[in-house]
N, C-alpha and C. Protein backbone atom coordinates (compact mmCIF):
# COMPACT_ATOMS: atom_id res chain seq x y z
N UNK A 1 50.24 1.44 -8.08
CA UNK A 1 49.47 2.39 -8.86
C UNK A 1 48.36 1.67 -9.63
N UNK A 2 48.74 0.53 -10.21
CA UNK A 2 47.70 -0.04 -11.18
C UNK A 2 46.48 -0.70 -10.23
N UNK A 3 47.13 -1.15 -8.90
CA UNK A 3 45.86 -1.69 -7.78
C UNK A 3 44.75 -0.51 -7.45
N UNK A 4 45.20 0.61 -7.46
CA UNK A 4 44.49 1.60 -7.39
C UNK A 4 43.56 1.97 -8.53
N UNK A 5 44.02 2.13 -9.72
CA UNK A 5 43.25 2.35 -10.54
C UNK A 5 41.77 1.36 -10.46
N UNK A 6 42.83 0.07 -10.68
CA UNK A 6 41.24 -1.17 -10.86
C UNK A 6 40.33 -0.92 -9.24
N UNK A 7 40.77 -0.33 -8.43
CA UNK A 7 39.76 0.08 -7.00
C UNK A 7 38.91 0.87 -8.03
N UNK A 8 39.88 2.16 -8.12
CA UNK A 8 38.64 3.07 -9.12
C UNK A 8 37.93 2.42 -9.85
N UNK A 9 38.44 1.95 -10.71
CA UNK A 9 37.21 1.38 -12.04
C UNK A 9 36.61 0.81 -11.44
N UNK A 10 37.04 -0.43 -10.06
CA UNK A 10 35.50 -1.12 -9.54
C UNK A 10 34.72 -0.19 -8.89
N UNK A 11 35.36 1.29 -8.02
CA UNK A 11 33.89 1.90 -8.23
C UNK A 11 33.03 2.67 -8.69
N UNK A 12 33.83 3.46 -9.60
CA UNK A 12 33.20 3.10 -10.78
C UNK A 12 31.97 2.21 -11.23
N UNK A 13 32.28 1.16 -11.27
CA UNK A 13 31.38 0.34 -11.91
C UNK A 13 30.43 -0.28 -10.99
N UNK A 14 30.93 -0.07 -9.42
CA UNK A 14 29.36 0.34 -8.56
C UNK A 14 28.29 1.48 -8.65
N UNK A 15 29.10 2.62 -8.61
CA UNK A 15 28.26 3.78 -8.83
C UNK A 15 27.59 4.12 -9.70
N UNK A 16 27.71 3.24 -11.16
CA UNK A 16 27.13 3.22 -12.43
C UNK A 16 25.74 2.07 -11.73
N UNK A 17 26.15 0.80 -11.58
CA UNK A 17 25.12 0.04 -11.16
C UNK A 17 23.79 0.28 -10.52
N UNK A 18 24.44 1.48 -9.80
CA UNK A 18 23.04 2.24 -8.39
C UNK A 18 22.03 3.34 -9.15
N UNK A 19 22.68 3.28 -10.49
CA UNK A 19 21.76 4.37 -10.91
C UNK A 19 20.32 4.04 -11.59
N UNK A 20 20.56 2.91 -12.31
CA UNK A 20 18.88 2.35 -12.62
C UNK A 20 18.43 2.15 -11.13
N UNK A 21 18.99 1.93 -10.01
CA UNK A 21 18.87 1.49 -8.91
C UNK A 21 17.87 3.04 -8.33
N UNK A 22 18.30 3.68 -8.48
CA UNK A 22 17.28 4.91 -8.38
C UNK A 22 16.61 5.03 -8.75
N UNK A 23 16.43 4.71 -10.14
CA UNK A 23 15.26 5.14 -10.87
C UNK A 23 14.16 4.15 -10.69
N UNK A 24 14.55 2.84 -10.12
CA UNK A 24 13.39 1.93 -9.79
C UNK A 24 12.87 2.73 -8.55
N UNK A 25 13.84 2.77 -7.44
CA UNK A 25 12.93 3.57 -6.19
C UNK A 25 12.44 4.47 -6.22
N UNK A 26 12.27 5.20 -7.06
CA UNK A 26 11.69 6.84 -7.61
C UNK A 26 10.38 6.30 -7.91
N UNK A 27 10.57 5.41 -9.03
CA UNK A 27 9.19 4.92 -9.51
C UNK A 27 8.35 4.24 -8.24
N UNK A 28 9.06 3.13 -7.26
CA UNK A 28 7.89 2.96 -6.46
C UNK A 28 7.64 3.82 -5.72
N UNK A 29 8.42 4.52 -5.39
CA UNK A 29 7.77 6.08 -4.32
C UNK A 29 6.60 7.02 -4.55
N UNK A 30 6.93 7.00 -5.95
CA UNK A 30 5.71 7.83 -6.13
C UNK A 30 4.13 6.57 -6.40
N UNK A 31 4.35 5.47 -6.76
CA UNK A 31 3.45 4.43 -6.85
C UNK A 31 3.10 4.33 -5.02
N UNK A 32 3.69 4.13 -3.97
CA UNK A 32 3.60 3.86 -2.83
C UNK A 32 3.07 5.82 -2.17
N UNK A 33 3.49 6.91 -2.49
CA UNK A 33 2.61 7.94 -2.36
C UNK A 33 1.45 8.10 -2.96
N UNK A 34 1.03 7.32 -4.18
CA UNK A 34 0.00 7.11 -4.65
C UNK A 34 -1.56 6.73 -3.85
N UNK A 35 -0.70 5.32 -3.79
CA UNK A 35 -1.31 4.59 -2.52
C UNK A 35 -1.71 4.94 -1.32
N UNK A 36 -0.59 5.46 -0.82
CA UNK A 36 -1.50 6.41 0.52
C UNK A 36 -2.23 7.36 0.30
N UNK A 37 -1.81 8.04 -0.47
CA UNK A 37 -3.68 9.13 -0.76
C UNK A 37 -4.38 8.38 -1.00
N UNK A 38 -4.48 6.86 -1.81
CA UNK A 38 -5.97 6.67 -1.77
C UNK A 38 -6.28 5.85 -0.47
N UNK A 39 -5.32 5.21 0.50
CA UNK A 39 -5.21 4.67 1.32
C UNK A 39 -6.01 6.10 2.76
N UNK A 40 -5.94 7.36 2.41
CA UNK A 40 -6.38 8.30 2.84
C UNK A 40 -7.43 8.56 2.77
N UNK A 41 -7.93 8.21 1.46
CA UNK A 41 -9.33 8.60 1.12
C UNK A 41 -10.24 7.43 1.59
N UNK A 42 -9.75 6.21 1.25
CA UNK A 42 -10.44 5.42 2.26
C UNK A 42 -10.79 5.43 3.39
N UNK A 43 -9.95 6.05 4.01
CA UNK A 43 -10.05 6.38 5.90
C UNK A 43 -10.43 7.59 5.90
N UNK A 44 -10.98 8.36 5.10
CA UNK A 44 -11.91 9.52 5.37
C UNK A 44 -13.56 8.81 5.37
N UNK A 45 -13.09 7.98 4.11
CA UNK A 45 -14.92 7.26 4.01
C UNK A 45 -15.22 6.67 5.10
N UNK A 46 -14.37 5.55 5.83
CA UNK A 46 -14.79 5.25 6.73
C UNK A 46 -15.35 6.05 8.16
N UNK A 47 -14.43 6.77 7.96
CA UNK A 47 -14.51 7.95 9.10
C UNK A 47 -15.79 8.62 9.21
N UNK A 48 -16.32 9.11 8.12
CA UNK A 48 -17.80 9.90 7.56
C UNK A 48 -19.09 8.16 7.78
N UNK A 49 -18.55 7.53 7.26
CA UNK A 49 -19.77 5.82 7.93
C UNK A 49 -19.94 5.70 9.04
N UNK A 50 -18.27 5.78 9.57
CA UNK A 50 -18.78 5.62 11.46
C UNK A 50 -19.13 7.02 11.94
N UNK A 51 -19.09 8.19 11.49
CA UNK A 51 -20.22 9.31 12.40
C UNK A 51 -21.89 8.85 11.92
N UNK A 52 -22.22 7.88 11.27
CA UNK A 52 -23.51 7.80 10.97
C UNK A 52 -23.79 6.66 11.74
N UNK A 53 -22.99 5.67 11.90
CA UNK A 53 -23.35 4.57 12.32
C UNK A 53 -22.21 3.66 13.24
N UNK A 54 -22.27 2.80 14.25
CA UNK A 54 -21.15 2.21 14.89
C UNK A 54 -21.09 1.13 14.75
N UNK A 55 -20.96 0.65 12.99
CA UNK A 55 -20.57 -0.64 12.47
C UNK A 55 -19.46 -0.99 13.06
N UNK A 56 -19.21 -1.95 13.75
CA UNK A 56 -17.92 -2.67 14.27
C UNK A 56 -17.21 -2.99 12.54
N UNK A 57 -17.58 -3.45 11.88
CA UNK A 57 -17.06 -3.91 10.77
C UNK A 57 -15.98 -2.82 10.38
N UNK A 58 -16.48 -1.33 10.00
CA UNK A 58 -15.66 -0.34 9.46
C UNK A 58 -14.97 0.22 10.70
N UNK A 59 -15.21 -0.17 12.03
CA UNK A 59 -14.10 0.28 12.95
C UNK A 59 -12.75 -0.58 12.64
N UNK A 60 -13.10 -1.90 11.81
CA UNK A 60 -11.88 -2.85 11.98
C UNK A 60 -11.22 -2.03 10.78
N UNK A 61 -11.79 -2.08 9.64
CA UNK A 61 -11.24 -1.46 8.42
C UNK A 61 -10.76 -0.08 8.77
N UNK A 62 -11.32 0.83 9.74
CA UNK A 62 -10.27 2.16 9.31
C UNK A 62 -9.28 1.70 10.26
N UNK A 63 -9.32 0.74 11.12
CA UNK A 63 -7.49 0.45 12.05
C UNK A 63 -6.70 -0.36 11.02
N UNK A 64 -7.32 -1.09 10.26
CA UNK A 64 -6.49 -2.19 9.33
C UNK A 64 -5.78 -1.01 7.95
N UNK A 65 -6.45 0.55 7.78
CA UNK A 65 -6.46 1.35 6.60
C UNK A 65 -5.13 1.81 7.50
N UNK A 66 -5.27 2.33 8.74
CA UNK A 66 -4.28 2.84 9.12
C UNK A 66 -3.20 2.44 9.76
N UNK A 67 -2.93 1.43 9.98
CA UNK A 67 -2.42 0.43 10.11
C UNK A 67 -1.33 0.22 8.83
N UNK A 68 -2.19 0.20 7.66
CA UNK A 68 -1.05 0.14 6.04
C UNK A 68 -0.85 1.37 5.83
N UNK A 69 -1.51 2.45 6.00
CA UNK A 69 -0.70 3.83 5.95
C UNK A 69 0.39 4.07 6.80
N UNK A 70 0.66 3.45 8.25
CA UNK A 70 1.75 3.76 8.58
C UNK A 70 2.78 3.10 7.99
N UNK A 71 2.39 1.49 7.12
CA UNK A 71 3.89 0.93 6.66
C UNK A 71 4.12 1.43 6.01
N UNK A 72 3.11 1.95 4.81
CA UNK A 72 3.67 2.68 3.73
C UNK A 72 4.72 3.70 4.08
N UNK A 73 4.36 4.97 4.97
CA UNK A 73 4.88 5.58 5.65
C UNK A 73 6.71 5.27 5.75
N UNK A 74 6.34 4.23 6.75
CA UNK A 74 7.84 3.49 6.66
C UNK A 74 8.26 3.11 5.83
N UNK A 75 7.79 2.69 4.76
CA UNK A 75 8.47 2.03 3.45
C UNK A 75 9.24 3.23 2.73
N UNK A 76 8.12 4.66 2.33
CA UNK A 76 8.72 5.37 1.82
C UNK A 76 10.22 6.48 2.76
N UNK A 77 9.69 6.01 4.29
CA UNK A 77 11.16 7.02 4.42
C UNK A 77 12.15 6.17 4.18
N UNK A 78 12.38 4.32 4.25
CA UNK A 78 13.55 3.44 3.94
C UNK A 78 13.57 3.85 2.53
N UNK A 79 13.34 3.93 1.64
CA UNK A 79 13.42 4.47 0.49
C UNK A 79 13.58 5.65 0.10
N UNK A 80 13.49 6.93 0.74
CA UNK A 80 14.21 7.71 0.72
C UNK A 80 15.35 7.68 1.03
N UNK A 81 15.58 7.24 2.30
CA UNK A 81 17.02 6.80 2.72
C UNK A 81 18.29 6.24 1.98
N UNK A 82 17.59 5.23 1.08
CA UNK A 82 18.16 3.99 -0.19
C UNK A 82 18.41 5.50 -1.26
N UNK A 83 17.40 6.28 -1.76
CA UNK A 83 17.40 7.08 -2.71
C UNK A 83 18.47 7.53 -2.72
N UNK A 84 18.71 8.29 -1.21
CA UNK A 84 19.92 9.19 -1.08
C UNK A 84 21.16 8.44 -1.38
N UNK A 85 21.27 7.94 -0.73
CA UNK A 85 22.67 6.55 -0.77
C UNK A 85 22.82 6.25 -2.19
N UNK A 86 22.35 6.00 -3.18
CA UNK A 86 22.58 5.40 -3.92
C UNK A 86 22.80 6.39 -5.15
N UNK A 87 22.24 7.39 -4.91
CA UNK A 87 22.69 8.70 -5.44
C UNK A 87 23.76 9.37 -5.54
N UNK A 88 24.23 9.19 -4.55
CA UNK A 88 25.67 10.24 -3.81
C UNK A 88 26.47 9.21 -5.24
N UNK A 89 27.52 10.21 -5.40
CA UNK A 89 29.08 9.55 -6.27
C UNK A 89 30.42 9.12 -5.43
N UNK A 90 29.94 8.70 -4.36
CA UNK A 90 30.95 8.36 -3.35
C UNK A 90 30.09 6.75 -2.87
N UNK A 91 30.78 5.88 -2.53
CA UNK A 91 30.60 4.87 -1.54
C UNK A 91 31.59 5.08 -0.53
N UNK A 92 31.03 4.10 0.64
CA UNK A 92 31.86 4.01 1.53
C UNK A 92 32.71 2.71 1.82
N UNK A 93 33.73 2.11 2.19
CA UNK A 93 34.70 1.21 2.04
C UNK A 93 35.19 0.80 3.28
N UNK A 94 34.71 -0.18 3.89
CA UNK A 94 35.19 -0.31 4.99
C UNK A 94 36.54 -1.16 4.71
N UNK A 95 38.10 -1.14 5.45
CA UNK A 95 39.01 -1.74 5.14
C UNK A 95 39.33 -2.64 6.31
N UNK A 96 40.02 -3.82 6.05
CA UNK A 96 40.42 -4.27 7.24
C UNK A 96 41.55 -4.99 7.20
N UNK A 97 42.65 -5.43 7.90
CA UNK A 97 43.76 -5.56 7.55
C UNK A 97 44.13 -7.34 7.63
């Protein structure tokens, strides 16, 4: 009975741990959605330069713009992912004998 309890209290005292743990990924999510709108607005400017003109230069910059919009992209769904997880009041426990 008492081995059980101290399981609980240790998780317990994981599930307490994950919670500033959220609130940091909250904060960069919306800092990293930030970013891609302006990461957006950049690749509109470019977009509106090259209908005027066929600078090779800003062809490299809107692939290199979009290019970091897709990591971002990826960054924020691994971080959603983390969000969820670390949220829930359950962990999972793998046992082995």
């Amino acid at each position: 009975m008492t081995n059980l309890r101290s399981r609980a209290n240790l998780i317990s005292k994981i599930i307490e741990k994950r919670k500033p743990l959220v609130e940091k990924i909250v904060t960069v999510k919306i800092y990293l959605e930030n970013l891609n709108d302006k990461l957006g607005d950049l690749e509109k400017k470019c977009q509106d330069l090259l209908s005027d003109t066929s600078d090779v230069g800003a062809i490299r910059v809107q692939g290199r713009l979009s290019h970091l919009r897709d990591e971002v992209d990826k960054s924020l769904q691994t971080l959603s992912k983390l969000e969820t997880r670390f949220n829930r009041e359950t962990i999972n426990i793998g046992l082995t004998h």
